[in-house]
Protein backbone atom coordinates (compact mmCIF):
# COMPACT_ATOMS: atom_id res chain seq x y z
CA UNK A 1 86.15 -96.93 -52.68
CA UNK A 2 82.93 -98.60 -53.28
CA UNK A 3 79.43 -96.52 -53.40
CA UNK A 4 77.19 -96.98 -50.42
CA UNK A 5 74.13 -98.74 -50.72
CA UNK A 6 72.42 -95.66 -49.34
CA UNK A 7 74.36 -93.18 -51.79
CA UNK A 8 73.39 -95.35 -54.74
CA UNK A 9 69.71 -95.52 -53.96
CA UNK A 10 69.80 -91.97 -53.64
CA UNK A 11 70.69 -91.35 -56.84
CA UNK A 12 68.19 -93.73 -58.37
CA UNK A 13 65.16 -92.43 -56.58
CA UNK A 14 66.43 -89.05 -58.01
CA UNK A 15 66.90 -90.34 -61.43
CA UNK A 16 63.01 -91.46 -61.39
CA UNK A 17 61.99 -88.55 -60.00
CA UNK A 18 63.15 -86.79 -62.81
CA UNK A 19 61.32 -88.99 -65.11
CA UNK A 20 57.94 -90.17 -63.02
CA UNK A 21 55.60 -87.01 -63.36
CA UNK A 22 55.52 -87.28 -67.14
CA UNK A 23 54.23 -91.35 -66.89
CA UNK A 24 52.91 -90.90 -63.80
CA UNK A 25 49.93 -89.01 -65.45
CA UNK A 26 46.85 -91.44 -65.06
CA UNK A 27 44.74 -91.25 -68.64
CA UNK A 28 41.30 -89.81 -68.55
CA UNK A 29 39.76 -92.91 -69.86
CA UNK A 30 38.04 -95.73 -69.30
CA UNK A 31 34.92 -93.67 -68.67
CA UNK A 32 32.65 -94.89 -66.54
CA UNK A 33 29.18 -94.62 -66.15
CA UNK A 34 28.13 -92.55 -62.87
CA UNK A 35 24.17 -91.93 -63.30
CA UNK A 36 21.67 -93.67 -65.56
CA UNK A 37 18.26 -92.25 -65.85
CA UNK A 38 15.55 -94.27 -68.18
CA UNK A 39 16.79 -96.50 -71.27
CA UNK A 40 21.17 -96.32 -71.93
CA UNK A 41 23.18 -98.74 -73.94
CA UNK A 42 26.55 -99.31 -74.64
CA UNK A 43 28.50 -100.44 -77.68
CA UNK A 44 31.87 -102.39 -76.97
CA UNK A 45 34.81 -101.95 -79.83
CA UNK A 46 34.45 -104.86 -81.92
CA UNK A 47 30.83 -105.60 -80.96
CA UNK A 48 28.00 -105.73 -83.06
CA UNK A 49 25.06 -105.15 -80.12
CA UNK A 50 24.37 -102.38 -78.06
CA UNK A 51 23.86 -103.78 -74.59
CA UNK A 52 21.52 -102.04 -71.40
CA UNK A 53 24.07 -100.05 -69.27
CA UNK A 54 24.82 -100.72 -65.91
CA UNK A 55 26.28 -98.31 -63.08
CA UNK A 56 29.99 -98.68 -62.94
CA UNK A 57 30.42 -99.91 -66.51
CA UNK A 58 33.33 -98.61 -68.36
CA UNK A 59 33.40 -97.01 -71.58
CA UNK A 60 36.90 -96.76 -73.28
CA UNK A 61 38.06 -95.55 -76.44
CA UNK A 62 36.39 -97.29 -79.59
CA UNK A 63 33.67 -98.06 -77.41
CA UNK A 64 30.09 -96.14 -77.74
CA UNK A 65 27.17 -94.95 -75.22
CA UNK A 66 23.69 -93.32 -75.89
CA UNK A 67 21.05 -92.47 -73.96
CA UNK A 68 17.84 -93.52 -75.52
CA UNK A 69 14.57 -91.78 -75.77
CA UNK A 70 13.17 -90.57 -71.98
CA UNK A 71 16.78 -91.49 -70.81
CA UNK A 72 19.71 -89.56 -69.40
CA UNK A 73 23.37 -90.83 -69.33
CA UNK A 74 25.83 -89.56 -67.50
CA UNK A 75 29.74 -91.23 -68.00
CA UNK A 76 32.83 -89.47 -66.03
CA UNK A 77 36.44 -89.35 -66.37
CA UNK A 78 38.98 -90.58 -64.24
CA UNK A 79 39.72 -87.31 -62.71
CA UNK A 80 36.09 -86.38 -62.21
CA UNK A 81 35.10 -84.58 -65.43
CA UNK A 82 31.36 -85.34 -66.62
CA UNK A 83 29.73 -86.00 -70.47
CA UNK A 84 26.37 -86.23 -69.78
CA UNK A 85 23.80 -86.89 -72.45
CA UNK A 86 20.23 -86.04 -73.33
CA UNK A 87 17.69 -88.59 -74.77
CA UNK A 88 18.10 -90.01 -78.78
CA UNK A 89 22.15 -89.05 -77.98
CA UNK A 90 25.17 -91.61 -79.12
CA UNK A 91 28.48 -90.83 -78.87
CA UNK A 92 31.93 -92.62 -79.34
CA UNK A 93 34.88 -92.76 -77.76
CA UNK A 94 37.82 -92.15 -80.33
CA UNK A 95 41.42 -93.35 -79.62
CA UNK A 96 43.91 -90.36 -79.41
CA UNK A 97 45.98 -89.80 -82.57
CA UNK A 98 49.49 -91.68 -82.87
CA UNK A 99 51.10 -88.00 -83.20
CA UNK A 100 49.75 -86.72 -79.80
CA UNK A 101 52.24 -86.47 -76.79
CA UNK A 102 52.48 -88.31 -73.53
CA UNK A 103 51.70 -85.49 -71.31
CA UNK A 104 48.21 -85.07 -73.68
CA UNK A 105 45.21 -86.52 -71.60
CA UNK A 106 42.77 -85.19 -73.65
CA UNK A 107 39.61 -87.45 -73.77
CA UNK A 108 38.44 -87.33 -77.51
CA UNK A 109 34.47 -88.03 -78.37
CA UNK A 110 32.23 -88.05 -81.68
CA UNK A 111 28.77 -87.11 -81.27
CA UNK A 112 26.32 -88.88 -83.47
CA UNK A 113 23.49 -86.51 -82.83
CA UNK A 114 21.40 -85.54 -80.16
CA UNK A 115 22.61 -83.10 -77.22
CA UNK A 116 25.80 -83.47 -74.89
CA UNK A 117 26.58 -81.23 -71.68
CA UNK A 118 30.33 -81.38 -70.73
CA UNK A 119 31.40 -80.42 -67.31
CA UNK A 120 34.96 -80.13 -66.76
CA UNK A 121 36.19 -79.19 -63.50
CA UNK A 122 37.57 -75.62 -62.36
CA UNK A 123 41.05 -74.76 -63.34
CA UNK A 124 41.71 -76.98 -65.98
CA UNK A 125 41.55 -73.87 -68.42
CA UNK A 126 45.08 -74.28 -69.56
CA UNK A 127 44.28 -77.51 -71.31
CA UNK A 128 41.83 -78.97 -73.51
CA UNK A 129 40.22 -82.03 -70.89
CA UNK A 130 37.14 -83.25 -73.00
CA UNK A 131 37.38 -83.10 -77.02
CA UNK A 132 33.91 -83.31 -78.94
CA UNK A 133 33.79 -83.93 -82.33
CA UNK A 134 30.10 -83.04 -83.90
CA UNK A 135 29.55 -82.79 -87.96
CA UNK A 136 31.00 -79.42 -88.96
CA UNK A 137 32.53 -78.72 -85.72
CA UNK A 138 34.86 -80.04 -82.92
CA UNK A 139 34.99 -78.54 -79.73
CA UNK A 140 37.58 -78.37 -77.07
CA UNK A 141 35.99 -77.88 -73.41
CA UNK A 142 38.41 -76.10 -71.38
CA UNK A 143 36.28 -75.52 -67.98
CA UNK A 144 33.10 -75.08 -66.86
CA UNK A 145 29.99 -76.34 -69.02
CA UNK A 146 29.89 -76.42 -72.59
CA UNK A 147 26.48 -77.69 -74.03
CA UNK A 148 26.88 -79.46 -77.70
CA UNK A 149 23.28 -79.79 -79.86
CA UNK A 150 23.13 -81.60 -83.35
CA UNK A 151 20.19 -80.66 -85.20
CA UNK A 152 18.54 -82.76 -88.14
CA UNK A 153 20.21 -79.90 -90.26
CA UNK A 154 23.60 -81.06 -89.64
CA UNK A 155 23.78 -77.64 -87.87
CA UNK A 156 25.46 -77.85 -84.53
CA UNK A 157 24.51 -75.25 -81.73
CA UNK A 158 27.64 -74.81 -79.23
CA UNK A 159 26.90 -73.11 -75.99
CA UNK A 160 28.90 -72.11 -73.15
CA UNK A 161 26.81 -71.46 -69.68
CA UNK A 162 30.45 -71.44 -67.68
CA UNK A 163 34.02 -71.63 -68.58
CA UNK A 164 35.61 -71.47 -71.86
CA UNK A 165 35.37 -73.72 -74.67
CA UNK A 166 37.57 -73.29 -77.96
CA UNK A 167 35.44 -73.70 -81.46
CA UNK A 168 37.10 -75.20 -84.65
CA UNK A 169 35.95 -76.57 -88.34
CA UNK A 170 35.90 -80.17 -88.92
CA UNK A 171 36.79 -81.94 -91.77
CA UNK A 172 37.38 -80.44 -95.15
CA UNK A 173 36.76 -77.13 -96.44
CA UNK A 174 37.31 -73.90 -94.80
CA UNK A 175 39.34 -73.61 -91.79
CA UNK A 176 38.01 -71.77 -88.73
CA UNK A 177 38.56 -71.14 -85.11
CA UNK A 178 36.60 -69.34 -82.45
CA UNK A 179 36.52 -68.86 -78.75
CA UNK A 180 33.41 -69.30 -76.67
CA UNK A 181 33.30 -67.74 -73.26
CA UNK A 182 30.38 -68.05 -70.87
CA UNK A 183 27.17 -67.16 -71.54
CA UNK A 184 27.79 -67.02 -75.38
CA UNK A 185 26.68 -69.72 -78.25
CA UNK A 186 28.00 -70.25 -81.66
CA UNK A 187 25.41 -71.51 -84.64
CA UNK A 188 28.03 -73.37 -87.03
CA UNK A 189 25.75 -74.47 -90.23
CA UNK A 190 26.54 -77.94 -91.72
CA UNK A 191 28.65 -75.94 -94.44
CA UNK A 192 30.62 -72.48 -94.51
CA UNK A 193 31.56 -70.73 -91.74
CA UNK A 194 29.81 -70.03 -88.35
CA UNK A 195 28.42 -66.17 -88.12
CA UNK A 196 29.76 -64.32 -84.89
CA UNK A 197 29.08 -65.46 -81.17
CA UNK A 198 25.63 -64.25 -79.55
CA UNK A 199 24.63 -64.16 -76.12
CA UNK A 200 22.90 -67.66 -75.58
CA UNK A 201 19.17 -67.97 -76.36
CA UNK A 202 16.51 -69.62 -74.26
CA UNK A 203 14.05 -72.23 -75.56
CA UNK A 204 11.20 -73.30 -73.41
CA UNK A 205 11.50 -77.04 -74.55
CA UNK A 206 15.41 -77.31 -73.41
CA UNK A 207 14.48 -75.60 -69.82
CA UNK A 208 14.18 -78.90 -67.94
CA UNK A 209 18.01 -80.53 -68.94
CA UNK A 210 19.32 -76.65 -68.53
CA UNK A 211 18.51 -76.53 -65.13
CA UNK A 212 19.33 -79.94 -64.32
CA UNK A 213 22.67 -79.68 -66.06
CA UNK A 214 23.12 -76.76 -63.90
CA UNK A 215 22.27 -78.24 -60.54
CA UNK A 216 25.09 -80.81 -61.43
CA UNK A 217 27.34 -78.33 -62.08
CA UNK A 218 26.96 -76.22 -58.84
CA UNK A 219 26.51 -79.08 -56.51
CA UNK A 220 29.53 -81.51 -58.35
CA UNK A 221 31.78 -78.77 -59.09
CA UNK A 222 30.57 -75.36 -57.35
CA UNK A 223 29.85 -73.41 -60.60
CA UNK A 224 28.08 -70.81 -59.92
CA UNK A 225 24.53 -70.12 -61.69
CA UNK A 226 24.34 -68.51 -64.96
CA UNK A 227 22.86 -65.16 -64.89
């Protein structure tokens, strides 16, 4: 006896059911740019010239963004999570490794200097969704807000106002890992390893893109307010 038409697509449907959730997964990338504040630019792969940015443009891996002095850049992913830089900031986007699974979505970024703010968005704690890579450290934001500060030192300041972020060394030389909950900061110098986490400290000059940073958070993604 013959299979039914019916039976048969059945059986297929079922069969890519069992397959679809792990390509179904949309990547993270292109970015694309969501608010531009004063002077931005973007660098495509291949390009030699940084050109003005536009709303709507997309950033996507090899590519590079900065916000330049007096300006604020702000770039999303495609499920909603934010990088949002600070004026004199550049980052890249880097492609993920060739080892890294299918199911990985994680959206990797050097920082060239300057100061970046990365929101992810509630619940994604079980995963790494934004990967920063500054000097001596790379940092994995796993929810919340995670601010990232290069100094001219080649120190790097890591601060978490909500969420979780996970803390690593870079690069050669002695291997490290830390975990930074809310309202703590890690100091990791340009060499050695990073002292112990302290509750974050406050600097007058930074008040401004704290609490602006913040407002995006609670309004965007119902954060609630550091204490």
């Amino acid at each position: 006896m013959k299979p039914k038409p019916l039976l048969i697509s059945l059986v297929l449907a079922a069969l890519v059911g069992v397959t679809a959730p792990a390509l179904a997964q949309p990547k993270e990338t292109p970015l694309v740019a969501s608010t531009i504040n004063g002077p931005s630019e973007i660098l495509k792969k291949g390009s030699n010239t940084w050109v003005k940015a536009k709303l709507r443009d997309e950033v996507a891996e090899g590519d590079g963004a900065r916000a330049l002095a007096g300006g604020r850049f702000v770039l999303r992913t495609t499920s909603g999570h934010a990088i949002r830089m600070a004026q004199l900031t550049q980052i890249f986007l880097s492609e993920a490794p060739a080892a890294v699974s299918a199911s990985d979505r994680a959206v990797r970024v050097k920082q060239d200097g300057g100061w970046i703010w990365v929101a992810v968005l509630p619940l994604s704690v079980t995963r790494t969704a934004i990967e920063v890579e500054a000097g001596p450290v790379t940092v994995a934001a796993r929810s919340g807000g995670t601010g990232i500060r290069a100094s001219a030192d080649g120190s790097v300041l890591v601060r978490v106002f909500h969420g979780l972020a996970l803390a690593r060394s870079s690069g050669e030389g002695a291997k490290w890992e830390r975990t930074v909950k809310a309202g703590e900061e890690l100091l990791v110098p340009a060499t050695g390893t990073p002292g112990a986490n302290r509750p974050i400290t406050k600097e007058e000059s930074e008040a401004g893109w704290i609490r602006w940073n913040e407002g995006q958070d609670i309004a965007g993604y119902g954060m609630p307010e550091p204490k």
